[in-house]
PDB file of N, CA and C in Angstrom:
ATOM      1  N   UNK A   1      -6.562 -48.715  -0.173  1.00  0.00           N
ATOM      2  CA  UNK A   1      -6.598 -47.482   0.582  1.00  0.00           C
ATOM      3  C   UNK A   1      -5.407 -46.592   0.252  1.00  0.00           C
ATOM      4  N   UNK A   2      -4.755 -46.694  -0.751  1.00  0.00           N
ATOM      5  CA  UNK A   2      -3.757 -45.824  -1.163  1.00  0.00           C
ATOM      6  C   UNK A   2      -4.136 -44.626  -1.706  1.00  0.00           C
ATOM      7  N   UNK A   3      -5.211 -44.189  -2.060  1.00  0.00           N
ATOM      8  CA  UNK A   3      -5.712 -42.803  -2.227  1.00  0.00           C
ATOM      9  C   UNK A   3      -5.696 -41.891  -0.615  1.00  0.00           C
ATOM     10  N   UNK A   4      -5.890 -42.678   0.337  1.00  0.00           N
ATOM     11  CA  UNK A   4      -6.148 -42.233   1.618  1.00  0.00           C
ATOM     12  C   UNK A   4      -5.029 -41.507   1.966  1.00  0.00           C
ATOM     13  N   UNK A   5      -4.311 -42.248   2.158  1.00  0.00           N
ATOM     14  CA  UNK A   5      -2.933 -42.144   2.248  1.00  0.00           C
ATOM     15  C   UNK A   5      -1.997 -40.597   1.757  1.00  0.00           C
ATOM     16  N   UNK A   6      -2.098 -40.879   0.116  1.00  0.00           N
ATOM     17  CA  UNK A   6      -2.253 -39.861  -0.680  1.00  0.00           C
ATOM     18  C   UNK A   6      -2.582 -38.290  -0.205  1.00  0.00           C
ATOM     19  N   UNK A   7      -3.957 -38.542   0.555  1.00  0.00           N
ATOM     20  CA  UNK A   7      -4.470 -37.343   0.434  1.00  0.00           C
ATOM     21  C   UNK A   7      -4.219 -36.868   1.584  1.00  0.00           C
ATOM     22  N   UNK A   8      -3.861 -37.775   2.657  1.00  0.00           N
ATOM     23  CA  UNK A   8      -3.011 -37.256   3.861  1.00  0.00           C
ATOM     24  C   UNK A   8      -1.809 -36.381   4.141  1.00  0.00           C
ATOM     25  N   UNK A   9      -1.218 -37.199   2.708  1.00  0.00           N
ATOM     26  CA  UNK A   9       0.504 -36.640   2.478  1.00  0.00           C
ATOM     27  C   UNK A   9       0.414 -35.098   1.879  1.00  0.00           C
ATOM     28  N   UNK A  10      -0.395 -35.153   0.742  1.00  0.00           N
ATOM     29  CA  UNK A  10      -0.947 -34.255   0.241  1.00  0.00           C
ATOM     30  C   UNK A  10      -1.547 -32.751   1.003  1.00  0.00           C
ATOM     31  N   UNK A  11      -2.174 -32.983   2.177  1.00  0.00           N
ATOM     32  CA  UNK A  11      -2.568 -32.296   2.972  1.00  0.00           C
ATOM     33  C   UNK A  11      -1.200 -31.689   3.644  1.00  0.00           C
ATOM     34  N   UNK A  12      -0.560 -32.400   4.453  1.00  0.00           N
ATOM     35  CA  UNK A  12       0.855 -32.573   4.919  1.00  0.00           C
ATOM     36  C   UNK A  12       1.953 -31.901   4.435  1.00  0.00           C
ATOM     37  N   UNK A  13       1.989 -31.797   2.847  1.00  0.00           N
ATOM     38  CA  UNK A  13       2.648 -30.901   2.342  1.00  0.00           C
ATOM     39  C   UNK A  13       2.038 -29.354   1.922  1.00  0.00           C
ATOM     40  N   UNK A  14       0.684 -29.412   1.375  1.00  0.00           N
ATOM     41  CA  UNK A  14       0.045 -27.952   1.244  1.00  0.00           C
ATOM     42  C   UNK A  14       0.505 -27.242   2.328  1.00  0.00           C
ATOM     43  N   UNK A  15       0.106 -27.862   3.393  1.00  0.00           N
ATOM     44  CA  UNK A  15       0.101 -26.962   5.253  1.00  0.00           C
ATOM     45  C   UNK A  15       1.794 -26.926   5.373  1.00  0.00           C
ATOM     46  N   UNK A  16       2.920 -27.780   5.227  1.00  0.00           N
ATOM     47  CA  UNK A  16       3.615 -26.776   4.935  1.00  0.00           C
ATOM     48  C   UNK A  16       4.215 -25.943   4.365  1.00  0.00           C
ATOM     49  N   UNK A  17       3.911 -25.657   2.793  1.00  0.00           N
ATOM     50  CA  UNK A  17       4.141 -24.919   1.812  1.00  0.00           C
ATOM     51  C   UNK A  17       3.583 -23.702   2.227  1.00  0.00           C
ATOM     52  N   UNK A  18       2.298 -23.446   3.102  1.00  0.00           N
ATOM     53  CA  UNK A  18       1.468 -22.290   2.825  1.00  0.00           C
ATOM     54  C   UNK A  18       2.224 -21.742   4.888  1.00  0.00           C
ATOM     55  N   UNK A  19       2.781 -22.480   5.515  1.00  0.00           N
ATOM     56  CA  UNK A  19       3.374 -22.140   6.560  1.00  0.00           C
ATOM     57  C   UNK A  19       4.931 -21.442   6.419  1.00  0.00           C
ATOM     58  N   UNK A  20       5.279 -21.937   4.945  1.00  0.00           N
ATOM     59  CA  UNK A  20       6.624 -21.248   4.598  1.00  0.00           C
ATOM     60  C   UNK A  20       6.342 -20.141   4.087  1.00  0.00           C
ATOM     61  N   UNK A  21       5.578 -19.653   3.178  1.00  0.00           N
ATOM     62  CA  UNK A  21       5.118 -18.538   2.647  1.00  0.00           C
ATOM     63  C   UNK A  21       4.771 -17.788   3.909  1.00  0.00           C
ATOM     64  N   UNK A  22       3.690 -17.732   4.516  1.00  0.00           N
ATOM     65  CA  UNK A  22       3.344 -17.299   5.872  1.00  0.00           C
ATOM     66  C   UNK A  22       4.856 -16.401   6.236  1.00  0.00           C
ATOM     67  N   UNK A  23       5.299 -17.588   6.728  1.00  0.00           N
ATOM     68  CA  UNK A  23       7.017 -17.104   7.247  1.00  0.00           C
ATOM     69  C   UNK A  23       7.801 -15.871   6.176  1.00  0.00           C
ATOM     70  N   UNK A  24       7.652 -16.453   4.968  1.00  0.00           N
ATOM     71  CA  UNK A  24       8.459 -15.491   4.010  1.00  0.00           C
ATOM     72  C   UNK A  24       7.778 -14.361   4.097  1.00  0.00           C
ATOM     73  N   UNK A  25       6.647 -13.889   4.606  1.00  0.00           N
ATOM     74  CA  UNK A  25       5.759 -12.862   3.460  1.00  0.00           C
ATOM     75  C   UNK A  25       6.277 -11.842   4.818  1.00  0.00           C
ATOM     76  N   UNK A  26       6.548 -12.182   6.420  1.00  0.00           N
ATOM     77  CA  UNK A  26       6.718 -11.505   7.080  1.00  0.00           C
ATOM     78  C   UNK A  26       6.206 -10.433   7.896  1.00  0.00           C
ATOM     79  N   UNK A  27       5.352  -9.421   7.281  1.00  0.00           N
ATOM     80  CA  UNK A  27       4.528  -8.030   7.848  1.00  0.00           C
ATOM     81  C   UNK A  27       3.144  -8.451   7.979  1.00  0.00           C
ATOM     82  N   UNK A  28       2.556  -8.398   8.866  1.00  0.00           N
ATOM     83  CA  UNK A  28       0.788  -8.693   8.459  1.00  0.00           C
ATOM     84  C   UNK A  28       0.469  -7.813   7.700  1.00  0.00           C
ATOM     85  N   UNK A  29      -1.009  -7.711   7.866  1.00  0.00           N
ATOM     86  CA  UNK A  29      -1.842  -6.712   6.935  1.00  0.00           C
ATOM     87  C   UNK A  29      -1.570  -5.260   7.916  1.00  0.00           C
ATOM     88  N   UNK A  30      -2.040  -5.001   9.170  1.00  0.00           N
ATOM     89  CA  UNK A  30      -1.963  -4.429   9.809  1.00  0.00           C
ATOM     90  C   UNK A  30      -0.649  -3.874  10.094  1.00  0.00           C
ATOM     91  N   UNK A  31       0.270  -4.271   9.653  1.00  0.00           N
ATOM     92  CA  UNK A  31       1.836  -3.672  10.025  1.00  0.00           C
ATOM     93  C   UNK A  31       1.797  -2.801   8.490  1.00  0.00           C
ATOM     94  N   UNK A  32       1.252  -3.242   7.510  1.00  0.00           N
ATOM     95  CA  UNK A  32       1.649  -2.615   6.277  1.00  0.00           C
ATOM     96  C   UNK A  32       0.813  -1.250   6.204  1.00  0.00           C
ATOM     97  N   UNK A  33      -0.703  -1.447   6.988  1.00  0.00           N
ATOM     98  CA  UNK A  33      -1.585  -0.405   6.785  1.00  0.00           C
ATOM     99  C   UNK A  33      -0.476   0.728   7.452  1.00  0.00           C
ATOM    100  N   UNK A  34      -0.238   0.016   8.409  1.00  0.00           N
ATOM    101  CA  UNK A  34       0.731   1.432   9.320  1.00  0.00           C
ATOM    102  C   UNK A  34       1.678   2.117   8.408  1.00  0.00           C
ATOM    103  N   UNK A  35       2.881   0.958   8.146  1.00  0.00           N
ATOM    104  CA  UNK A  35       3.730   1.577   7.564  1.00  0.00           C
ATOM    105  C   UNK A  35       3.321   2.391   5.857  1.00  0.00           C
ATOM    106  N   UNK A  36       2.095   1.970   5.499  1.00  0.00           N
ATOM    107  CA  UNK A  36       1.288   3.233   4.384  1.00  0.00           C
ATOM    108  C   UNK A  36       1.134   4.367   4.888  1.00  0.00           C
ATOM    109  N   UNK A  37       0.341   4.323   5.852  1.00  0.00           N
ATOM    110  CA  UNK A  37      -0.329   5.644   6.383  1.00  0.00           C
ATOM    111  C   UNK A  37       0.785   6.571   6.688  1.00  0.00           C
ATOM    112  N   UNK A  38       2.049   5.432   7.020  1.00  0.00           N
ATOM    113  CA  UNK A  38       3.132   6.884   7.434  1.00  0.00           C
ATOM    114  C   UNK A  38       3.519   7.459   6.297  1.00  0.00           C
ATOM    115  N   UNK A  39       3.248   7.077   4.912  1.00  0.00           N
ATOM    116  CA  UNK A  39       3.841   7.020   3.718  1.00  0.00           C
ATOM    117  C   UNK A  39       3.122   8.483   3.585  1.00  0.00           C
ATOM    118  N   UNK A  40       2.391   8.507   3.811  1.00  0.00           N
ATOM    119  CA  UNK A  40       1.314   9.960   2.865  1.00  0.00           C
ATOM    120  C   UNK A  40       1.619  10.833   4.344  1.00  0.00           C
ATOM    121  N   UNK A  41       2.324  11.875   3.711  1.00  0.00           N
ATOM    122  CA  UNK A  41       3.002  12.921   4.498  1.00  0.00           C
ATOM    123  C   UNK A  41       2.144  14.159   4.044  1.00  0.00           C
ATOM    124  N   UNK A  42       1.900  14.136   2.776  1.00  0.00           N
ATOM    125  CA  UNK A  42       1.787  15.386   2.407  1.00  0.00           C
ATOM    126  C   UNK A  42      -0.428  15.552   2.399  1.00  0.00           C
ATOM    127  N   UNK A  43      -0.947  16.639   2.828  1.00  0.00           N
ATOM    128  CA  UNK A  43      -2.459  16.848   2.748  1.00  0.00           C
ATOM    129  C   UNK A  43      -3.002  17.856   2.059  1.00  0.00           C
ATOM    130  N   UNK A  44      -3.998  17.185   0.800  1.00  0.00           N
ATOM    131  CA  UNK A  44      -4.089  18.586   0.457  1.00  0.00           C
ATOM    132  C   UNK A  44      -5.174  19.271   1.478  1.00  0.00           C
ATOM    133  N   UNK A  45      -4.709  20.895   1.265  1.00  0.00           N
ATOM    134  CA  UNK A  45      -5.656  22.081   1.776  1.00  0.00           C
ATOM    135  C   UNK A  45      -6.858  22.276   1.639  1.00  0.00           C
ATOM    136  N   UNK A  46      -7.333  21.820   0.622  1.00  0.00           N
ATOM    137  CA  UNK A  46      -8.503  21.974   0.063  1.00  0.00           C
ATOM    138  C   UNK A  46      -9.350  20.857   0.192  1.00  0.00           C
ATOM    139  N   UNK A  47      -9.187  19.351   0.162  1.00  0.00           N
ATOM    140  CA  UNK A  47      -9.910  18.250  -0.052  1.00  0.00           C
ATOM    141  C   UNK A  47      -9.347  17.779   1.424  1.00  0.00           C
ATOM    142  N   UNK A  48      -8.400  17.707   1.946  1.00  0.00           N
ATOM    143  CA  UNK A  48      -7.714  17.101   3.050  1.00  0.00           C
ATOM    144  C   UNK A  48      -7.091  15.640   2.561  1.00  0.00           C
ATOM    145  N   UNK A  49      -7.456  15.172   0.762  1.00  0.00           N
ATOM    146  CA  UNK A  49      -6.737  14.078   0.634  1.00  0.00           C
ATOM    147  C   UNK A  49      -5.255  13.837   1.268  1.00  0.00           C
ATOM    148  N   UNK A  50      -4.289  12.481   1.377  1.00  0.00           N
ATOM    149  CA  UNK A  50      -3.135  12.700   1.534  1.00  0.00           C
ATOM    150  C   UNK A  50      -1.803  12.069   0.479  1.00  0.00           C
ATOM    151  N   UNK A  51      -1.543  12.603  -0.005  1.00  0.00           N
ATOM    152  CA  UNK A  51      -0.444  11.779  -0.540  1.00  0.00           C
ATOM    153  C   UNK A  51       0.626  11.766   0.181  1.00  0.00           C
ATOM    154  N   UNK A  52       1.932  10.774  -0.828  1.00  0.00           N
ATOM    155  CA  UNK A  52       3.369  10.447  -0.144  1.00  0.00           C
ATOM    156  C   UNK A  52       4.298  11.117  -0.383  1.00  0.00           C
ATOM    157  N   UNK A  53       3.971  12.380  -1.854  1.00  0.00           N
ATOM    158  CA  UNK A  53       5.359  13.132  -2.067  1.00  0.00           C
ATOM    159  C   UNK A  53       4.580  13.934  -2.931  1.00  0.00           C
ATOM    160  N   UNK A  54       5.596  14.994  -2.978  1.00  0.00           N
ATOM    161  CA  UNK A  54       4.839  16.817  -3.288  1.00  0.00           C
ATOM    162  C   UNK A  54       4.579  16.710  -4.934  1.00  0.00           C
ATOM    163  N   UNK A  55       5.196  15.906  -5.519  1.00  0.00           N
ATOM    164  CA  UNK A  55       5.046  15.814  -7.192  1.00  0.00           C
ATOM    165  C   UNK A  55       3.520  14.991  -7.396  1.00  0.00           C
ATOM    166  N   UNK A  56       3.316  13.975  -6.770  1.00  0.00           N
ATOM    167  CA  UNK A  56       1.666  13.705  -6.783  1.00  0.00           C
ATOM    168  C   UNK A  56       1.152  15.017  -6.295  1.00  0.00           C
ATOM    169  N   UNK A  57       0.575  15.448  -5.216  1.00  0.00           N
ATOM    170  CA  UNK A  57       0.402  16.339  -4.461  1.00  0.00           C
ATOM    171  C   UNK A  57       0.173  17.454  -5.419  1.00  0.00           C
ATOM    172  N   UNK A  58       1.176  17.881  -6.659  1.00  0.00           N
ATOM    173  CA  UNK A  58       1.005  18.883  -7.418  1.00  0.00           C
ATOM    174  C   UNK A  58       0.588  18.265  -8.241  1.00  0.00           C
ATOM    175  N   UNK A  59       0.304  17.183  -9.063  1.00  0.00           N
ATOM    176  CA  UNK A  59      -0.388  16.889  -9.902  1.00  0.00           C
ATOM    177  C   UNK A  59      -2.121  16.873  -9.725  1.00  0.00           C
ATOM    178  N   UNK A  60      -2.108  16.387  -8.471  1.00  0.00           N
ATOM    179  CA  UNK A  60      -3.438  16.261  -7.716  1.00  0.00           C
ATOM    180  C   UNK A  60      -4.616  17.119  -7.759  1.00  0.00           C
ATOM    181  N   UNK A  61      -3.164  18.180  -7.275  1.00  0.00           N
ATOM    182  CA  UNK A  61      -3.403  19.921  -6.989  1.00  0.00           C
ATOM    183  C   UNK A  61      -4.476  20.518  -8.332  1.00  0.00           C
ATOM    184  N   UNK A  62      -3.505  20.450  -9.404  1.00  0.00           N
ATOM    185  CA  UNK A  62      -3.937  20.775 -10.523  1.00  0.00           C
ATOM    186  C   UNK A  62      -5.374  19.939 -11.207  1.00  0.00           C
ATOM    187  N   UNK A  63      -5.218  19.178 -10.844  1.00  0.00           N
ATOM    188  CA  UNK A  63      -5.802  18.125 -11.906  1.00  0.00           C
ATOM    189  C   UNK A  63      -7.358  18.316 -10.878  1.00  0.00           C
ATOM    190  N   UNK A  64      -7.583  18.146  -9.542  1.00  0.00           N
ATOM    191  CA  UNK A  64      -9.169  18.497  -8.729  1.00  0.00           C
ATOM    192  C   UNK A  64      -9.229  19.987  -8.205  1.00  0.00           C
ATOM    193  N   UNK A  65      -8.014  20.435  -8.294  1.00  0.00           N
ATOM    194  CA  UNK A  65      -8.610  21.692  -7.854  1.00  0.00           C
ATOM    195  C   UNK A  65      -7.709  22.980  -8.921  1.00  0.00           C
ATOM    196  N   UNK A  66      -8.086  23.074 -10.096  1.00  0.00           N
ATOM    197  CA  UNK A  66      -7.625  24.080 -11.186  1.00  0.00           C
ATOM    198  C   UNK A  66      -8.196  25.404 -10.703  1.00  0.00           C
ATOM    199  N   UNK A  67      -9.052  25.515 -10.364  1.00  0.00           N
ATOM    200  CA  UNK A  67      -9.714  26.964 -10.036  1.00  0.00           C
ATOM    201  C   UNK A  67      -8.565  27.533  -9.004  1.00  0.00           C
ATOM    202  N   UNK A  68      -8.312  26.920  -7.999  1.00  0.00           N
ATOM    203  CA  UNK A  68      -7.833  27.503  -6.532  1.00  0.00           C
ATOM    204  C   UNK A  68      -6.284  28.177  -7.165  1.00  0.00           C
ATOM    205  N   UNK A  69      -5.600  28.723  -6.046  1.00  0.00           N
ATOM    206  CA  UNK A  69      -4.244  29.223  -6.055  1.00  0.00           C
ATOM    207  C   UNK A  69      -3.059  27.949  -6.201  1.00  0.00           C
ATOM    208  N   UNK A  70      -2.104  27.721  -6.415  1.00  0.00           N
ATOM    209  CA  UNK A  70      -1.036  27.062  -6.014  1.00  0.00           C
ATOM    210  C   UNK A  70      -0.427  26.484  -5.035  1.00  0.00           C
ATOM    211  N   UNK A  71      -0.461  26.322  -4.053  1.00  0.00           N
ATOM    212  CA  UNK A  71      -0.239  26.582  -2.438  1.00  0.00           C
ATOM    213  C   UNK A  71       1.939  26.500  -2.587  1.00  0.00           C
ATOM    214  N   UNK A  72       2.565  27.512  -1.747  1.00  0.00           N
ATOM    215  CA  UNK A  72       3.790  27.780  -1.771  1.00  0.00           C
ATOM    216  C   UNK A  72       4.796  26.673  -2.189  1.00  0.00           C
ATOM    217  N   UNK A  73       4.132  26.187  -1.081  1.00  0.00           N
ATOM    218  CA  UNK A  73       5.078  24.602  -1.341  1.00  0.00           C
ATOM    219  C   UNK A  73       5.511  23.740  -2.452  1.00  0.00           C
ATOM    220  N   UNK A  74       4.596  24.460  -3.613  1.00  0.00           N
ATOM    221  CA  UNK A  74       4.311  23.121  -4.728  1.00  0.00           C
ATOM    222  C   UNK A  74       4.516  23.892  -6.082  1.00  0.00           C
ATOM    223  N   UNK A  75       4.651  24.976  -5.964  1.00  0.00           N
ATOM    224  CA  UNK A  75       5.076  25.973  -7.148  1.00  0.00           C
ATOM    225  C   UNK A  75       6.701  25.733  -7.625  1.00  0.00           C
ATOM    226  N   UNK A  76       7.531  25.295  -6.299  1.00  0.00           N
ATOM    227  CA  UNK A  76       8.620  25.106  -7.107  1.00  0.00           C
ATOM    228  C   UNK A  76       9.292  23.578  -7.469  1.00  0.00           C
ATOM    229  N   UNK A  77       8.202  22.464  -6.999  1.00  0.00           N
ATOM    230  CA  UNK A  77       7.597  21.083  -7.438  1.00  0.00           C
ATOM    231  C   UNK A  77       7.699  21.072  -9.376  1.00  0.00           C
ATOM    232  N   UNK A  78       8.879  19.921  -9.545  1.00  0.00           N
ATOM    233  CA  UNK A  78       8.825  19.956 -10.983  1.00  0.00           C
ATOM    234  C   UNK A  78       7.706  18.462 -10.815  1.00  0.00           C
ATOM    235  N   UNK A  79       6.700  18.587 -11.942  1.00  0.00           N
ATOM    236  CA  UNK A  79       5.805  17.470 -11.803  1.00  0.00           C
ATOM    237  C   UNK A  79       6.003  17.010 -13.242  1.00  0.00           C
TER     238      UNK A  79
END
């Protein structure tokens, strides 16, 4: 019965390897969605997408909406 045994110990150590990680990793999923969503500050006007900073934002700008104007904010945006 030494396989038994084995696979006890075995068990014994996975559960706490994957309880230390647990511990290390720290934020759930739900703490990170938050702290994303606060990340994207900036919306575009036109689509209502959001990004996190005005240099995406002007790339964005340009790249789905070429037809439209500039919007103030982003004209003096080095991208």
């Amino acid at each position: 019965m030494a396989r038994g045994q084995q696979k006890l110990q075995s068990q014994a150590k996975a559960q706490d390897k994957a309880a230390k990680a647990k511990k290390q990793q720290g934020h759930s999923v739900s703490e990170q969605k938050k702290a994303a969503q606060k990340a994207l500050v900036y919306v575009c006007k036109v689509c209502k997408a959001q990004m996190p900073d005005p240099k995406t934002y002007k790339q964005h700008f340009e790249n789905k909406h070429p037809k439209n104007d500039l919007p103030e904010e982003l004209k003096d945006v080095q991208a």
